[in-house]
N, C-alpha and C. Protein backbone atom coordinates (compact mmCIF):
# COMPACT_ATOMS: atom_id res chain seq x y z
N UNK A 1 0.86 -1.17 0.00
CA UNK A 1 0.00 0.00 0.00
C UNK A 1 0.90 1.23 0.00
N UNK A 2 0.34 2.23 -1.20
CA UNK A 2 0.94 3.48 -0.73
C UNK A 2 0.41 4.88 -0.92
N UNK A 3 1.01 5.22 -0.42
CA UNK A 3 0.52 7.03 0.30
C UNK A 3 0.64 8.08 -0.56
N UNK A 4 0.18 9.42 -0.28
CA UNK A 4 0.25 10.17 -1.41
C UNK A 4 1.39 11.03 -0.06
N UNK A 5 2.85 11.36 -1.27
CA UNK A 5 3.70 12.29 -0.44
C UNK A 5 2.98 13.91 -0.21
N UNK A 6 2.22 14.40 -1.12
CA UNK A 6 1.07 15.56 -1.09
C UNK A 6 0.38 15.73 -0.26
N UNK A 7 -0.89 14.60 -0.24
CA UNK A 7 -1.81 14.94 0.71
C UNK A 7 -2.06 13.72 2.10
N UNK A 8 -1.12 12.64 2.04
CA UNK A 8 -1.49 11.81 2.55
C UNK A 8 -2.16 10.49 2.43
N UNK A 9 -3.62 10.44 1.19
CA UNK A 9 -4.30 9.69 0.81
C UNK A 9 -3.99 8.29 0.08
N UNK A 10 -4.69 7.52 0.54
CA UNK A 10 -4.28 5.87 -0.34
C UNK A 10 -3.99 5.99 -1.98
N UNK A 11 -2.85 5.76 -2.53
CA UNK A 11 -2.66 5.80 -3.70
C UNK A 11 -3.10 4.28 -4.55
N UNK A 12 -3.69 4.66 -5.87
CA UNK A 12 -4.12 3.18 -6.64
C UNK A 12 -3.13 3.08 -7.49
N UNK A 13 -2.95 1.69 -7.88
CA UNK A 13 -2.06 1.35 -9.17
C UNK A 13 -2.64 2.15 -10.45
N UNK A 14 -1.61 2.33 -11.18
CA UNK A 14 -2.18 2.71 -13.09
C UNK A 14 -0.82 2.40 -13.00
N UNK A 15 -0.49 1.03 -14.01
CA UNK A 15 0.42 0.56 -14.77
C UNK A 15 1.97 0.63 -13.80
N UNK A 16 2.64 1.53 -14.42
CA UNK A 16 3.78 1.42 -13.23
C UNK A 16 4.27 2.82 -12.71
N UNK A 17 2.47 3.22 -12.26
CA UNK A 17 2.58 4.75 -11.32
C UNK A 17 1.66 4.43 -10.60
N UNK A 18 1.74 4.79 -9.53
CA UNK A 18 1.07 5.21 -8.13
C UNK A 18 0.21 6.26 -8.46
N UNK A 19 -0.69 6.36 -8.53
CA UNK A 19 -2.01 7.59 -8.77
C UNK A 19 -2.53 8.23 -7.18
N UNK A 20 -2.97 9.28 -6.97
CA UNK A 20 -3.82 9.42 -5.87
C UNK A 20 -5.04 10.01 -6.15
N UNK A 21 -6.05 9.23 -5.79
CA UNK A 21 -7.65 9.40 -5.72
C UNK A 21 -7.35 10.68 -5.43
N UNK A 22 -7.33 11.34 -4.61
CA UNK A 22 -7.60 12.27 -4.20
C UNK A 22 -7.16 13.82 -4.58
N UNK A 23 -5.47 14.08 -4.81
CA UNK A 23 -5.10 15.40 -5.51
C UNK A 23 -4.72 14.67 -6.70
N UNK A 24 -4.89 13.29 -7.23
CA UNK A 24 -4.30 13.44 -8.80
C UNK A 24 -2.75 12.95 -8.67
N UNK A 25 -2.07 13.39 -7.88
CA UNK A 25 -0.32 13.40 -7.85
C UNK A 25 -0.08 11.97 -8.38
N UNK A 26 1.12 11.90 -9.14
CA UNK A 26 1.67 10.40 -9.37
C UNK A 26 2.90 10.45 -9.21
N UNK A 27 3.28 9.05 -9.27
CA UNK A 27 4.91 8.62 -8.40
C UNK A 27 5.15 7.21 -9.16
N UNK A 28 6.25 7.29 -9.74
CA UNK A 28 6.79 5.58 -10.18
C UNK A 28 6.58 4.77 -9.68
N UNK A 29 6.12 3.57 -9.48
CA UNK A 29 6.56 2.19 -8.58
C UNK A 29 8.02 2.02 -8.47
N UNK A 30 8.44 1.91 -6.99
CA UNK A 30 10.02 1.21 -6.99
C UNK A 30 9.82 -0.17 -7.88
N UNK A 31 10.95 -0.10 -9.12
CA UNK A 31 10.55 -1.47 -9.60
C UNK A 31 11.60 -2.48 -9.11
N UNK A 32 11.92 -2.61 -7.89
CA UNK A 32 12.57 -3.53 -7.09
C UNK A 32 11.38 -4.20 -5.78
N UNK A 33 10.46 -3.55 -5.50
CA UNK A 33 9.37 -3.69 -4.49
C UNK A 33 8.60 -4.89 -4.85
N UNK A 34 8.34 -5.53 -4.19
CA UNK A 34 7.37 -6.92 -4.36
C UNK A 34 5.76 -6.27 -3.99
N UNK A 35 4.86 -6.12 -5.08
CA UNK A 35 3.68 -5.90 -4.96
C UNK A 35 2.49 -6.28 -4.96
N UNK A 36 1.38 -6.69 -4.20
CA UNK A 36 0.26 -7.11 -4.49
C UNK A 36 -0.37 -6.43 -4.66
N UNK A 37 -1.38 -6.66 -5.60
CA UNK A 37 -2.71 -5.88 -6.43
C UNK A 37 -3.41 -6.37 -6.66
N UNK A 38 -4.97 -5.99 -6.28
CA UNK A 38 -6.59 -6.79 -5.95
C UNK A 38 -7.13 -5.59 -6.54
N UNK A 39 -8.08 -5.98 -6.91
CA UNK A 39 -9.09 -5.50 -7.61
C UNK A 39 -10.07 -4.87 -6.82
N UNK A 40 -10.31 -6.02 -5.48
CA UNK A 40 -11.36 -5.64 -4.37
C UNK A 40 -10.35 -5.01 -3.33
N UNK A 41 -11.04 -3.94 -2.96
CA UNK A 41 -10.58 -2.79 -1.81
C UNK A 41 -10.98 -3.48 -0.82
N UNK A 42 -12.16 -4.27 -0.41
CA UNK A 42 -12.35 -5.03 0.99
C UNK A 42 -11.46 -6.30 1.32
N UNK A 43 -10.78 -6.28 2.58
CA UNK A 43 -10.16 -6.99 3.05
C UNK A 43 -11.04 -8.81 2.97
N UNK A 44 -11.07 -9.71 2.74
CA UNK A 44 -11.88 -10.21 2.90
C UNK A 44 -10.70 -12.17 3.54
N UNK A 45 -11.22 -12.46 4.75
CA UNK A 45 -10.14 -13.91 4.92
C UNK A 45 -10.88 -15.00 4.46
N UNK A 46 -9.83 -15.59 3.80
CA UNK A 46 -10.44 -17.01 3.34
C UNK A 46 -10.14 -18.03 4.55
N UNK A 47 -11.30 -19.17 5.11
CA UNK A 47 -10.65 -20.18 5.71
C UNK A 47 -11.39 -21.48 5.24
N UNK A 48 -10.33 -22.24 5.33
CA UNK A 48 -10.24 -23.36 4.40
C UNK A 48 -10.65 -24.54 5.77
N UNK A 49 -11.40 -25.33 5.12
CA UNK A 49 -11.77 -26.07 6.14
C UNK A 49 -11.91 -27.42 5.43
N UNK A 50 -12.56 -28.93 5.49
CA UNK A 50 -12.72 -29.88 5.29
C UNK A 50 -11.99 -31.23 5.52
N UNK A 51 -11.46 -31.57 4.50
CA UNK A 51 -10.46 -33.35 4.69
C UNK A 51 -9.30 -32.68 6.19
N UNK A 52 -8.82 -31.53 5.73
CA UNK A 52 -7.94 -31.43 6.55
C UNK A 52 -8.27 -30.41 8.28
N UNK A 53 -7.27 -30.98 8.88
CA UNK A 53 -7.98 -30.83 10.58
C UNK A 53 -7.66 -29.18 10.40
N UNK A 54 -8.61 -28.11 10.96
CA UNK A 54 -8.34 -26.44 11.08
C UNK A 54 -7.60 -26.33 12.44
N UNK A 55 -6.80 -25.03 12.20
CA UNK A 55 -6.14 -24.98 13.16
C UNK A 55 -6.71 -23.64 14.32
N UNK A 56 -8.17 -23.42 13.67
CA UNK A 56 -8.80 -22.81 14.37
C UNK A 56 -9.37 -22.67 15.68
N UNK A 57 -9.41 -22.47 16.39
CA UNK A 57 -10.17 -22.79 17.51
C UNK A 57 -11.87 -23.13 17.68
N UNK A 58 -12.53 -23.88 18.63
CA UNK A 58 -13.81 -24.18 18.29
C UNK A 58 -15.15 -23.96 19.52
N UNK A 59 -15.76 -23.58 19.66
CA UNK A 59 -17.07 -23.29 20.37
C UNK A 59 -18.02 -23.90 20.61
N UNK A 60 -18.85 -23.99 21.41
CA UNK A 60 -19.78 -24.48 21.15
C UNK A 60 -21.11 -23.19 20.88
N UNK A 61 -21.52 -23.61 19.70
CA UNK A 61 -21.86 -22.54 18.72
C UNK A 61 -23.19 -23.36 18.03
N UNK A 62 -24.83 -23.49 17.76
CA UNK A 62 -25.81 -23.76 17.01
C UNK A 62 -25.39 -23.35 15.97
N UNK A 63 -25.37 -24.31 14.35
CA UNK A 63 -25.23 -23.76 13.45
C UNK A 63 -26.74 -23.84 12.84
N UNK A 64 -27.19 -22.43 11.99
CA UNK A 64 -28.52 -22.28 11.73
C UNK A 64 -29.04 -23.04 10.77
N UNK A 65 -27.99 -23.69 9.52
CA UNK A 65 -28.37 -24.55 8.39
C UNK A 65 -28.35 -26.15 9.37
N UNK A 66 -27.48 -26.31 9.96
CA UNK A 66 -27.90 -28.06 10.04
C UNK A 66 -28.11 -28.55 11.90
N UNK A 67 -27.51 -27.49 12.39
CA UNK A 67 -28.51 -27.41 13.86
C UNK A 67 -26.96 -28.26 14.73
N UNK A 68 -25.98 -28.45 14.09
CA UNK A 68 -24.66 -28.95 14.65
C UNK A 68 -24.35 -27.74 16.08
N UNK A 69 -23.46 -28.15 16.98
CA UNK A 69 -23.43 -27.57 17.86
C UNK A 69 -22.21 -27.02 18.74
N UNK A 70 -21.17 -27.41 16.97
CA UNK A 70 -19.83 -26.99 17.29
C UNK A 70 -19.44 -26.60 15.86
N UNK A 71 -18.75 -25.14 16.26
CA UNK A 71 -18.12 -24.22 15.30
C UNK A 71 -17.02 -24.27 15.06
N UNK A 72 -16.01 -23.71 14.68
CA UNK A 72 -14.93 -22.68 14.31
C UNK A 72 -14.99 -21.23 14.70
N UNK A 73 -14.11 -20.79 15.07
CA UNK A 73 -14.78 -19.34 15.16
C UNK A 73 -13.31 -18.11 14.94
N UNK A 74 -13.47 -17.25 14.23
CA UNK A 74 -12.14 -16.14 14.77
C UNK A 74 -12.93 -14.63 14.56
N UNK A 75 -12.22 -13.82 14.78
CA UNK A 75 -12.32 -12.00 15.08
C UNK A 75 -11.95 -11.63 14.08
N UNK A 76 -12.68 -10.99 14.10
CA UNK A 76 -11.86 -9.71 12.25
C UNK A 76 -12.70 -8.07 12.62
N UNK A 77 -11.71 -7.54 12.50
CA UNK A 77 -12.32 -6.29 12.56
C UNK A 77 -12.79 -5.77 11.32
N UNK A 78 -13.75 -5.27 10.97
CA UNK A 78 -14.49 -4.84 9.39
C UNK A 78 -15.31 -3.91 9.65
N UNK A 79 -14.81 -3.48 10.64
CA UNK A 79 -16.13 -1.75 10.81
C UNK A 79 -14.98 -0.49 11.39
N UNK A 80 -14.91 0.08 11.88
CA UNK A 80 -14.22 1.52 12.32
C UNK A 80 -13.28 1.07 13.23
N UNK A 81 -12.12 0.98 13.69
CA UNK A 81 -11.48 0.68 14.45
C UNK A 81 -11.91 1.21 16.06
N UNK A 82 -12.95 1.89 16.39
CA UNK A 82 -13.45 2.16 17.65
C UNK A 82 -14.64 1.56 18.07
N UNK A 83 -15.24 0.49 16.91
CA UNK A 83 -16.33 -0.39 17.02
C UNK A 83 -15.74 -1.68 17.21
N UNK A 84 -16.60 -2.34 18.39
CA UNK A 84 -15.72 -4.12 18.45
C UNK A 84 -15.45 -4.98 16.99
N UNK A 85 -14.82 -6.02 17.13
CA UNK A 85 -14.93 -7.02 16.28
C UNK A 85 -15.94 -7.92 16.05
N UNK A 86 -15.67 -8.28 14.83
CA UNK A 86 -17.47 -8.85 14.56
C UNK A 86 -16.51 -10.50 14.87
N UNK A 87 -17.13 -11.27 15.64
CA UNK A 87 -17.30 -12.54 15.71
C UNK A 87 -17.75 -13.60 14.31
N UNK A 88 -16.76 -14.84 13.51
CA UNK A 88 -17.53 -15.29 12.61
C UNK A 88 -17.25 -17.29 13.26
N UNK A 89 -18.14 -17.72 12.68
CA UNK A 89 -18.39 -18.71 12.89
C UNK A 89 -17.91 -19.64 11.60
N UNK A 90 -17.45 -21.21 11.88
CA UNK A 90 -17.23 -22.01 10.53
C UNK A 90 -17.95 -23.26 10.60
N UNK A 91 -18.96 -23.56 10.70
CA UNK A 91 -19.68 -25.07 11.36
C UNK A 91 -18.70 -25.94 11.13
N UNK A 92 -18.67 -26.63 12.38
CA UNK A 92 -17.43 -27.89 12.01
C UNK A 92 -18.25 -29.09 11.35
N UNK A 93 -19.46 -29.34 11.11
CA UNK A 93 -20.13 -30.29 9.93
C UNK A 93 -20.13 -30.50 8.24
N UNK A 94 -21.42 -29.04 8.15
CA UNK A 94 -21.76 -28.71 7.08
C UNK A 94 -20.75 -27.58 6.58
N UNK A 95 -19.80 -26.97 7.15
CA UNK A 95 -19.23 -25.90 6.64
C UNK A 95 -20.18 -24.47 6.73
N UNK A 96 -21.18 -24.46 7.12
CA UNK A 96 -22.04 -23.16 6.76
C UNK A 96 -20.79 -22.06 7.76
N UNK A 97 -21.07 -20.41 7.01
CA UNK A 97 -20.19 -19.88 7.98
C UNK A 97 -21.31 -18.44 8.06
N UNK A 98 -21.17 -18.20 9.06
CA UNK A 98 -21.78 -16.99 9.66
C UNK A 98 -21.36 -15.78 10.88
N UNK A 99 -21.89 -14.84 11.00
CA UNK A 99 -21.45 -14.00 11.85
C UNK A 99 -22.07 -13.66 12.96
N UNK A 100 -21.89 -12.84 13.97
CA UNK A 100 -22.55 -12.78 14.86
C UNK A 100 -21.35 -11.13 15.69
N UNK A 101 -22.67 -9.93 15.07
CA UNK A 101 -21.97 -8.61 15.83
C UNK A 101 -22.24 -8.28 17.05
N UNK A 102 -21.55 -7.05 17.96
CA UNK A 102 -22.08 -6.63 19.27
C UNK A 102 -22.88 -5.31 19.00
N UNK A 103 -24.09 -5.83 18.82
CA UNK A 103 -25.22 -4.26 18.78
C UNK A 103 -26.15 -4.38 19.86
């Protein structure tokens, strides 16, 4: 990820310049830097579950599709950093996965 030296703001890729949403300014890519580039701006975790054992931790948790009574579960923050973490769930059966916020 990078910054605008101007105003501060998250800069996007265009080819092999750094753009900023915000005043326009552009900047080369160091082309020695190892970079990842997504398409989607939301953070989003994949967890992989099935043949093989998770190294997740587990709950005892109702899952709403098959009524099993043990989860998976981890924290992710995805709202404002002064709002809690949303709680998600991984059914250790059926796989269904769901969430559960503090409102």
């Amino acid at each position: 990820m990078e910054f605008c030296d101007k105003c501060g703001s998250m800069m996007k890729a265009d080819g092999d310049l750094w753009v900023c949403s915000s005043c326009g300014h552009k900047q080369p890519k160091d082309p020695d830097a190892d970079y990842v580039l997504t398409d989607d701006q939301e953070v989003q975790e994949v967890i992989e579950t099935g043949e093989t054992e998770s190294s997740l931790p587990t709950t005892e948790a109702e899952c709403p599709e098959c009524g099993n009574n043990r989860a998976y579960w981890y924290m992710q923050q995805i709202r404002a950093a002064d709002e809690s973490e949303t709680r998600f769930f991984v059914c250790t059966e059926c796989e269904h996965k769901w969430r559960e916020d503090d409102h």
